[in-house]
N, C-alpha and C. Protein backbone atom coordinates (compact mmCIF):
# COMPACT_ATOMS: atom_id res chain seq x y z
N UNK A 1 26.30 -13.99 17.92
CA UNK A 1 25.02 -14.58 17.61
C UNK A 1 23.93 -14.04 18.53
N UNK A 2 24.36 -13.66 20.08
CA UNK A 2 23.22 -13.43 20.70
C UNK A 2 22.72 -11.82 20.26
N UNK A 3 23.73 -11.23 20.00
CA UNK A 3 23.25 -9.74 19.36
C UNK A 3 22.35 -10.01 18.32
N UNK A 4 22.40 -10.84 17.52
CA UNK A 4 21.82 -10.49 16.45
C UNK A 4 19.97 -11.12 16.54
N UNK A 5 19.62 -11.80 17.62
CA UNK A 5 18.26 -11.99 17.97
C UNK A 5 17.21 -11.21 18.27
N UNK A 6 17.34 -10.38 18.85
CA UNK A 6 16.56 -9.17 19.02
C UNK A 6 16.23 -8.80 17.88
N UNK A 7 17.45 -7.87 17.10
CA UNK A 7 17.12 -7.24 15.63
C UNK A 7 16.35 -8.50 14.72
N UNK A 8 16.07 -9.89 14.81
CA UNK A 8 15.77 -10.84 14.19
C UNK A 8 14.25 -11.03 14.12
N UNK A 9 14.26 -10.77 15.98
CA UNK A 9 13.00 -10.39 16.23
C UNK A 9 11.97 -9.36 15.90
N UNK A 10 12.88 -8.28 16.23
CA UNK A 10 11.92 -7.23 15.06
C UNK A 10 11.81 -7.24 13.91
N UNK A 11 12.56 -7.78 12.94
CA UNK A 11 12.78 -8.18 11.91
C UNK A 11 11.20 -8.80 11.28
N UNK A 12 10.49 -9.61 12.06
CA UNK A 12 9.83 -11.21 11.93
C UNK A 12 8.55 -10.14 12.42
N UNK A 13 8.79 -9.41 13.48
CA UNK A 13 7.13 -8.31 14.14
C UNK A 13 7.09 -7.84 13.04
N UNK A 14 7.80 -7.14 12.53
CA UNK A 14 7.57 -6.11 11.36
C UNK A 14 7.46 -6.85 9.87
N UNK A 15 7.78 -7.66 9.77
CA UNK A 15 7.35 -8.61 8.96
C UNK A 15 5.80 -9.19 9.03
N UNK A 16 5.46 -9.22 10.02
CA UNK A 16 4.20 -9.75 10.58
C UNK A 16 3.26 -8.60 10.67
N UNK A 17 3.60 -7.43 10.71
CA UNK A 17 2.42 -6.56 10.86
C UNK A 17 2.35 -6.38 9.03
N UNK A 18 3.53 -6.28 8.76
CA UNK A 18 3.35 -5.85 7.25
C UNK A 18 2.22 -6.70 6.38
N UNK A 19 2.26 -8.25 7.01
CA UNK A 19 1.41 -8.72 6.63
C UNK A 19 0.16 -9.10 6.40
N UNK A 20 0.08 -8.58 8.08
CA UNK A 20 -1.33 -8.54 8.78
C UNK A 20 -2.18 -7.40 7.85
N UNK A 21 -1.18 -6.41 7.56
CA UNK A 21 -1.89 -5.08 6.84
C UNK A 21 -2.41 -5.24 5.42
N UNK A 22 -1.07 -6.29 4.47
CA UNK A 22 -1.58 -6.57 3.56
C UNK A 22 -3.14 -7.67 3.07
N UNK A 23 -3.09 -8.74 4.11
CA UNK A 23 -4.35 -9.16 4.18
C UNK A 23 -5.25 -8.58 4.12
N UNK A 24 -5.63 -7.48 5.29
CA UNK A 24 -6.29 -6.48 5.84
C UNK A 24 -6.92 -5.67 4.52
N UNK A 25 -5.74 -5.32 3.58
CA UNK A 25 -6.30 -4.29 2.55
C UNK A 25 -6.89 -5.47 1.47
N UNK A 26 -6.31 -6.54 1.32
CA UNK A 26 -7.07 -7.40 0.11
C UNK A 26 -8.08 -7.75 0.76
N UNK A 27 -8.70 -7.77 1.70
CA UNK A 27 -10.11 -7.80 2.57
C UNK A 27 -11.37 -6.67 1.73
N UNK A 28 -10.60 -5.42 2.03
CA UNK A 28 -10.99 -4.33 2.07
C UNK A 28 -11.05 -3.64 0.48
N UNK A 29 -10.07 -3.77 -0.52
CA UNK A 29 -10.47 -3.39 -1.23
C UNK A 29 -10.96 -3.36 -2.47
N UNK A 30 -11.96 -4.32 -2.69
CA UNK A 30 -13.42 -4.96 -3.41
C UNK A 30 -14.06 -4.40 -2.90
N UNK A 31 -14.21 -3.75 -1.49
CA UNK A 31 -15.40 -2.67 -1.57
C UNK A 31 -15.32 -1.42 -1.52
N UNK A 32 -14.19 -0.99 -1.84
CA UNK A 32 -13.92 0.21 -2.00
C UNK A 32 -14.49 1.08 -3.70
N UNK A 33 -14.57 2.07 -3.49
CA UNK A 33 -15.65 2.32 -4.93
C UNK A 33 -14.54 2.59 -5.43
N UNK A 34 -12.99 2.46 -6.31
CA UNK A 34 -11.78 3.02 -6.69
C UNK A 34 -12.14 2.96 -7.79
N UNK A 35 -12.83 2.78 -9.12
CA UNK A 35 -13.23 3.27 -10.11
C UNK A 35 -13.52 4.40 -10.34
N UNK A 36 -14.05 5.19 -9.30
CA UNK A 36 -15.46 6.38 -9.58
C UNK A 36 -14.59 7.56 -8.82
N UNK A 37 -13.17 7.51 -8.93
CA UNK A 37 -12.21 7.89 -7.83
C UNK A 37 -11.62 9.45 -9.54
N UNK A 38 -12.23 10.64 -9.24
CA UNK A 38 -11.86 11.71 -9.94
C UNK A 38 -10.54 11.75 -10.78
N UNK A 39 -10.31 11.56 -11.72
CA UNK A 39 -8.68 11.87 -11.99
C UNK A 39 -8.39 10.28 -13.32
N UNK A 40 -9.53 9.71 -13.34
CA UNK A 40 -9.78 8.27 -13.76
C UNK A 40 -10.12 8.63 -15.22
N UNK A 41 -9.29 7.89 -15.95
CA UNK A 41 -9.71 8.51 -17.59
C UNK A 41 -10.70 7.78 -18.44
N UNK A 42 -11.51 7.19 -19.46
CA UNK A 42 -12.24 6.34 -19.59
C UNK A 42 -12.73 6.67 -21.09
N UNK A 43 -12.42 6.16 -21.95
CA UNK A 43 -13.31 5.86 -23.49
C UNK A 43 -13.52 4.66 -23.89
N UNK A 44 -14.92 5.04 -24.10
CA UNK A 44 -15.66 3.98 -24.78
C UNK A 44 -16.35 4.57 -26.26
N UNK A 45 -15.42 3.25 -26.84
CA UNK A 45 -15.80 3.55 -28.51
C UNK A 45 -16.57 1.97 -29.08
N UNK A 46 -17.25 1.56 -30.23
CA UNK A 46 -17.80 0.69 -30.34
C UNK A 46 -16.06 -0.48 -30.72
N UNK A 47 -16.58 -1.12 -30.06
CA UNK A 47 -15.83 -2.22 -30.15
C UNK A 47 -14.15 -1.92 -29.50
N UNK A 48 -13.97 -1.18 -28.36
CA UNK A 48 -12.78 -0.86 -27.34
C UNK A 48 -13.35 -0.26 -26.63
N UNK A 49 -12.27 -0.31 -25.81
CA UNK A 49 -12.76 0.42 -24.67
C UNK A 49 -11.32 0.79 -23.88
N UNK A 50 -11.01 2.05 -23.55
CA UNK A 50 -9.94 2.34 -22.73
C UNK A 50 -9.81 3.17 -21.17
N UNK A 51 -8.90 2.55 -20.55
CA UNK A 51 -9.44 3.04 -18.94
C UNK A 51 -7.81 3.17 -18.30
N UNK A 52 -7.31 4.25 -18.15
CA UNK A 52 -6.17 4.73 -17.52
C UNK A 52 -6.71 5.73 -16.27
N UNK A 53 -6.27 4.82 -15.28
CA UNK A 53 -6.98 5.05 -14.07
C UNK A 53 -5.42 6.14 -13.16
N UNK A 54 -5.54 7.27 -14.02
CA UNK A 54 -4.53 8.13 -13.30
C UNK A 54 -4.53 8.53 -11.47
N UNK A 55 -5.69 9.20 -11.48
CA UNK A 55 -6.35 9.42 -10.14
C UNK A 55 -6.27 8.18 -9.34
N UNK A 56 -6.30 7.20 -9.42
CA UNK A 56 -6.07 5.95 -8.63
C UNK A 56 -4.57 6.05 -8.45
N UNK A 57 -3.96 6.08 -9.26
CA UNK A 57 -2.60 6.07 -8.87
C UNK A 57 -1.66 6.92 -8.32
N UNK A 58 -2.16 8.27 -8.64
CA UNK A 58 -1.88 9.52 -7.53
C UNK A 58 -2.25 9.02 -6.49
N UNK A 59 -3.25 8.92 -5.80
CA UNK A 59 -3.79 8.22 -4.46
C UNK A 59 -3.19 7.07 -4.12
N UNK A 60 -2.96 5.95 -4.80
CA UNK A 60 -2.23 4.82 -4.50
C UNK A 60 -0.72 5.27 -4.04
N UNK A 61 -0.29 6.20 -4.43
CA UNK A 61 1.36 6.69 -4.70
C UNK A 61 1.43 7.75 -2.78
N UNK A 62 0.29 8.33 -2.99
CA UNK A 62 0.34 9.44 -1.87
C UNK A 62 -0.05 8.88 -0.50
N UNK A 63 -0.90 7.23 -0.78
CA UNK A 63 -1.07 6.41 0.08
C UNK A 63 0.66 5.66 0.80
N UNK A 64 1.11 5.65 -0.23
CA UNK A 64 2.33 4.31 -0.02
C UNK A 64 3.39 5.17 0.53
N UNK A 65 2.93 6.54 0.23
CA UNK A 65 4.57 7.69 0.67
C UNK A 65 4.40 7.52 2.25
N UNK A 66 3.03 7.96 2.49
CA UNK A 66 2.99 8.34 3.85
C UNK A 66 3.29 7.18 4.65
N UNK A 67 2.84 5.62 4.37
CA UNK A 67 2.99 4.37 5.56
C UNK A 67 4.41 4.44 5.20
N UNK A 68 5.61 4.50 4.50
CA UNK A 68 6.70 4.14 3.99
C UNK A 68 7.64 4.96 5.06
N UNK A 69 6.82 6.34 4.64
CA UNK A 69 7.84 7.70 5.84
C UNK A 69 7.12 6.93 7.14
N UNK A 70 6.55 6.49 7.64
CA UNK A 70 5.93 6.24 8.76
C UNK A 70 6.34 4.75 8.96
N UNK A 71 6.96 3.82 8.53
CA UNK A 71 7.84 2.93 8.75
C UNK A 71 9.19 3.06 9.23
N UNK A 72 9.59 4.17 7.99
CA UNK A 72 11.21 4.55 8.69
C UNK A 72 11.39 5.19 9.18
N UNK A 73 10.55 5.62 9.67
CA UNK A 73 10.52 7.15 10.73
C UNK A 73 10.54 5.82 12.17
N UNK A 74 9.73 5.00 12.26
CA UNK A 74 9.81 4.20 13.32
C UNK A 74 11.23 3.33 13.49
N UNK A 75 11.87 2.90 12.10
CA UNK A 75 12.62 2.40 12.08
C UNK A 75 13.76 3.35 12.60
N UNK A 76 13.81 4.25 12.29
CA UNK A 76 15.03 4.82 12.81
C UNK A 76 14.91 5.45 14.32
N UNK A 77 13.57 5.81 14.54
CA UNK A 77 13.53 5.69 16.19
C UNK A 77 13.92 4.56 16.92
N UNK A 78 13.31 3.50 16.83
CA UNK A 78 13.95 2.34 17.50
C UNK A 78 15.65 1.72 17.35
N UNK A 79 15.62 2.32 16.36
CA UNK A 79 17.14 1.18 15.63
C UNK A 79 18.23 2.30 16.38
């Protein structure tokens, strides 16, 4: 049991920053201009309208690779 407190502990930090970060970005991004973001597809016809926001999601995707490698890159330094 006492081994397993430490790892419990980091467990709960890293839990806690993860969260701190996610707050952090629902803070942040309502003002971010991510509509007007290149790669964003958009027709407007009378009475529809269609919006496949590709370019957002390349960026969203190339965003999430890098904190992810940069999580387990820490994780496996420490662990």
């Amino acid at each position: 049991m006492q081994e397993a407190l430490p790892t419990m502990g980091k467990l709960l930090i890293g839990l806690g920053v993860v969260l701190i970060l996610a707050g952090g970005l629902l803070l942040i991004l309502p003002r971010l201009p991510i509509d007007n973001i290149p790669g964003n597809l958009r027709w407007n016809r009378p009475g529809m309208s269609v919006h496949i926001p590709l370019g957002t999601m390349v960026a969203v995707s190339i965003v999430l690779t890098v904190i992810l490698n940069a999580v387990l890159y820490l994780f496996r330094r420490w662990g």
